[in-house]
C-alpha atoms as a PDB file:
ATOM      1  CA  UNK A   1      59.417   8.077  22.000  1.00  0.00           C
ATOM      2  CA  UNK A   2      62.427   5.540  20.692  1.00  0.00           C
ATOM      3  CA  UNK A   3      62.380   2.295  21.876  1.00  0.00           C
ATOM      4  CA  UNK A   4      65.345   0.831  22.988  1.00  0.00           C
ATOM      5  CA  UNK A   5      66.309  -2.402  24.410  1.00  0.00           C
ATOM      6  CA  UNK A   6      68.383  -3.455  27.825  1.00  0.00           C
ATOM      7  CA  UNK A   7      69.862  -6.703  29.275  1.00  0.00           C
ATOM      8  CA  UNK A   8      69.585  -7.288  32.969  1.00  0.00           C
ATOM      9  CA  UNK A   9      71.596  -9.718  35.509  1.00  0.00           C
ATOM     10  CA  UNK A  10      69.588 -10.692  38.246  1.00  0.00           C
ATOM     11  CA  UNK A  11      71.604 -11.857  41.032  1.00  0.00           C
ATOM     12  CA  UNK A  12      70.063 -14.012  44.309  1.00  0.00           C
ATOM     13  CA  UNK A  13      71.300 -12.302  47.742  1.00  0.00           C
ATOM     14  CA  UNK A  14      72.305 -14.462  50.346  1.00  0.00           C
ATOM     15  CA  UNK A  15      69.977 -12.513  52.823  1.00  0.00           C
ATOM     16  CA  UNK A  16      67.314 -12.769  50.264  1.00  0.00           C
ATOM     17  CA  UNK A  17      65.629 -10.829  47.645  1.00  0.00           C
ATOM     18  CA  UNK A  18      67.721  -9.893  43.905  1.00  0.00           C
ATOM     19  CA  UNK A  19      70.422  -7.644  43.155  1.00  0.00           C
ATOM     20  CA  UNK A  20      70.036  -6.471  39.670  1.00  0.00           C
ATOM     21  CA  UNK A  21      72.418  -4.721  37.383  1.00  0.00           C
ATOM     22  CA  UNK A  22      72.675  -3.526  33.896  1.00  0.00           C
ATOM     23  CA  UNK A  23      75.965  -4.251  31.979  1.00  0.00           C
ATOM     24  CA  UNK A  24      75.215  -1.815  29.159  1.00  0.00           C
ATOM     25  CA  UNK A  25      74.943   1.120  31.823  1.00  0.00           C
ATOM     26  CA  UNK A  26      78.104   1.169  33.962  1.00  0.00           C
ATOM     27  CA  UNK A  27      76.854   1.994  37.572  1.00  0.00           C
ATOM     28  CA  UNK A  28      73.148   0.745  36.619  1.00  0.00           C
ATOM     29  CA  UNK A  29      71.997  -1.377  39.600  1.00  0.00           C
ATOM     30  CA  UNK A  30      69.078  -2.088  42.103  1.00  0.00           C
ATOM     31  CA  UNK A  31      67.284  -4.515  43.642  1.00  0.00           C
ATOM     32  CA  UNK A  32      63.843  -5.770  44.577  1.00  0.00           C
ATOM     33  CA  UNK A  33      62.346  -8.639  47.298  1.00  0.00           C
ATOM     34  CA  UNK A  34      61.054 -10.420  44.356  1.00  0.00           C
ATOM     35  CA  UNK A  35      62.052 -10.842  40.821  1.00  0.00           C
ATOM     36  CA  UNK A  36      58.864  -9.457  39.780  1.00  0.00           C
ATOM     37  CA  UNK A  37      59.850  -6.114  42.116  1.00  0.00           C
ATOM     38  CA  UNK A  38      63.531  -6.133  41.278  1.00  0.00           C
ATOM     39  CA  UNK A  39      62.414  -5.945  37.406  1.00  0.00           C
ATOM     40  CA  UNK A  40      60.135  -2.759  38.192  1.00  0.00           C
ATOM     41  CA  UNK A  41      63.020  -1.457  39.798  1.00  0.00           C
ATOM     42  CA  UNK A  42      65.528  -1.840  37.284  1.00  0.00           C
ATOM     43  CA  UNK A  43      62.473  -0.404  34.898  1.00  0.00           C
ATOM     44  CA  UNK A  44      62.904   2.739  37.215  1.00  0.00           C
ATOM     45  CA  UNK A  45      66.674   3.194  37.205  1.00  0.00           C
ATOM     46  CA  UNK A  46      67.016   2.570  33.600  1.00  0.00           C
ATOM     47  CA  UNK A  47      64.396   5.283  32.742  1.00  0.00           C
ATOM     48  CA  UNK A  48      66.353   7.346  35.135  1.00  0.00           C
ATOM     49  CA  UNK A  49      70.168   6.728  34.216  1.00  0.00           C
ATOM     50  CA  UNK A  50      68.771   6.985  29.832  1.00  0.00           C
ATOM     51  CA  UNK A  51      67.269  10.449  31.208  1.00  0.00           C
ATOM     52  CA  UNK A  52      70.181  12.112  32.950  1.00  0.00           C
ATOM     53  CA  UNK A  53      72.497  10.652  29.550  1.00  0.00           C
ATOM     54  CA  UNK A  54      69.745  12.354  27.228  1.00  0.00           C
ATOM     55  CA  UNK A  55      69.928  15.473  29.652  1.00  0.00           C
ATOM     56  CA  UNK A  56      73.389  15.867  29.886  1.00  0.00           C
ATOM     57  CA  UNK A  57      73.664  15.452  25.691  1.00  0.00           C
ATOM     58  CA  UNK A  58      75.551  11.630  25.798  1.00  0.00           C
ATOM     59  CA  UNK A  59      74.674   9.188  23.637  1.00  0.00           C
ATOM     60  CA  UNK A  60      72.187   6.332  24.986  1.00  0.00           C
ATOM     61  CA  UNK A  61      73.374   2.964  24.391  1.00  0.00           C
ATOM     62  CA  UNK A  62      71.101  -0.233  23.543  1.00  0.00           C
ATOM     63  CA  UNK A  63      71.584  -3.794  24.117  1.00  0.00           C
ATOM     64  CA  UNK A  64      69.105  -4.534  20.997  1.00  0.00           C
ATOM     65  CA  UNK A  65      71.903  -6.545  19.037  1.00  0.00           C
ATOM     66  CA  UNK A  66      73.494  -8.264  21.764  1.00  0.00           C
ATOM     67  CA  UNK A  67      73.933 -11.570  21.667  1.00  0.00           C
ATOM     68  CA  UNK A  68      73.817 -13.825  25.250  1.00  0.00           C
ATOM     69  CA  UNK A  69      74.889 -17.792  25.607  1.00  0.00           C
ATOM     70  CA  UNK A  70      74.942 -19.137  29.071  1.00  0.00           C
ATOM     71  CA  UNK A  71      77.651 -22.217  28.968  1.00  0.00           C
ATOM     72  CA  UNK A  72      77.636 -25.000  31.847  1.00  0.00           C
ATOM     73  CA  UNK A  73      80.705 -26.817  32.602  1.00  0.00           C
ATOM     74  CA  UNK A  74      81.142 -29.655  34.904  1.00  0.00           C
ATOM     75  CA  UNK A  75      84.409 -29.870  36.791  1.00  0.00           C
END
Protein backbone atom coordinates (compact mmCIF):
# COMPACT_ATOMS: atom_id res chain seq x y z
CA UNK A 1 0.00 0.00 0.00
CA UNK A 2 1.71 3.66 -0.93
CA UNK A 3 0.98 6.32 1.15
CA UNK A 4 0.15 9.41 -0.25
CA UNK A 5 -0.80 12.70 1.03
CA UNK A 6 -3.99 15.21 0.23
CA UNK A 7 -4.95 18.83 1.12
CA UNK A 8 -8.54 19.58 1.92
CA UNK A 9 -10.67 23.02 1.95
CA UNK A 10 -13.31 22.89 4.30
CA UNK A 11 -15.86 25.37 3.58
CA UNK A 12 -18.85 26.53 6.31
CA UNK A 13 -22.45 26.36 4.50
CA UNK A 14 -24.72 28.98 5.18
CA UNK A 15 -27.49 26.34 5.99
CA UNK A 16 -24.99 24.61 8.10
CA UNK A 17 -22.70 21.74 8.10
CA UNK A 18 -19.07 21.82 5.65
CA UNK A 19 -18.56 21.61 2.10
CA UNK A 20 -15.27 20.03 1.48
CA UNK A 21 -13.18 19.83 -1.61
CA UNK A 22 -9.88 18.62 -2.76
CA UNK A 23 -7.80 20.96 -5.04
CA UNK A 24 -5.35 18.24 -6.10
CA UNK A 25 -8.39 16.10 -7.50
CA UNK A 26 -10.44 18.25 -9.90
CA UNK A 27 -14.16 17.28 -9.19
CA UNK A 28 -13.14 15.89 -5.55
CA UNK A 29 -15.84 17.22 -3.17
CA UNK A 30 -18.30 16.31 -0.27
CA UNK A 31 -19.54 17.31 2.72
CA UNK A 32 -20.39 16.31 6.27
CA UNK A 33 -22.74 17.98 9.36
CA UNK A 34 -19.62 18.24 11.28
CA UNK A 35 -16.03 18.74 10.53
CA UNK A 36 -15.27 15.59 12.15
CA UNK A 37 -18.01 13.85 9.49
CA UNK A 38 -17.08 16.00 6.53
CA UNK A 39 -13.30 14.70 7.07
CA UNK A 40 -14.56 10.91 6.99
CA UNK A 41 -16.26 11.84 4.01
CA UNK A 42 -13.65 13.36 2.10
CA UNK A 43 -11.56 10.09 3.51
CA UNK A 44 -14.26 8.17 1.40
CA UNK A 45 -14.22 10.10 -1.86
CA UNK A 46 -10.55 10.36 -1.98
CA UNK A 47 -10.14 6.53 -1.60
CA UNK A 48 -12.73 6.40 -4.25
CA UNK A 49 -11.64 9.09 -6.96
CA UNK A 50 -7.37 7.51 -6.28
CA UNK A 51 -9.24 4.04 -7.10
CA UNK A 52 -11.11 4.72 -10.31
CA UNK A 53 -7.49 6.86 -11.47
CA UNK A 54 -5.49 3.57 -10.46
CA UNK A 55 -8.30 1.53 -12.35
CA UNK A 56 -8.50 3.36 -15.32
CA UNK A 57 -4.28 3.34 -15.54
CA UNK A 58 -3.82 7.49 -14.72
CA UNK A 59 -1.38 8.61 -12.67
CA UNK A 60 -2.39 9.50 -8.89
CA UNK A 61 -1.32 12.79 -7.83
CA UNK A 62 -0.11 13.81 -4.14
CA UNK A 63 -0.19 16.97 -2.33
CA UNK A 64 2.94 15.66 -0.11
CA UNK A 65 5.22 18.70 -1.23
CA UNK A 66 2.79 21.35 -1.28
CA UNK A 67 3.35 24.20 0.37
CA UNK A 68 0.10 26.33 2.05
CA UNK A 69 0.30 30.14 3.62
CA UNK A 70 -2.94 31.65 4.61
CA UNK A 71 -2.36 35.70 4.32
CA UNK A 72 -4.84 38.23 6.19
CA UNK A 73 -5.26 41.61 4.91
CA UNK A 74 -7.15 44.38 6.42
CA UNK A 75 -8.90 46.77 4.08
Amino acid sequence: MKQRTYRILLTPKEEGGFSVSVPVLPGCFTQGETIEEAIEMAKGAISLYVESLEEGGEPVPDDSKSLEYSLTFAF
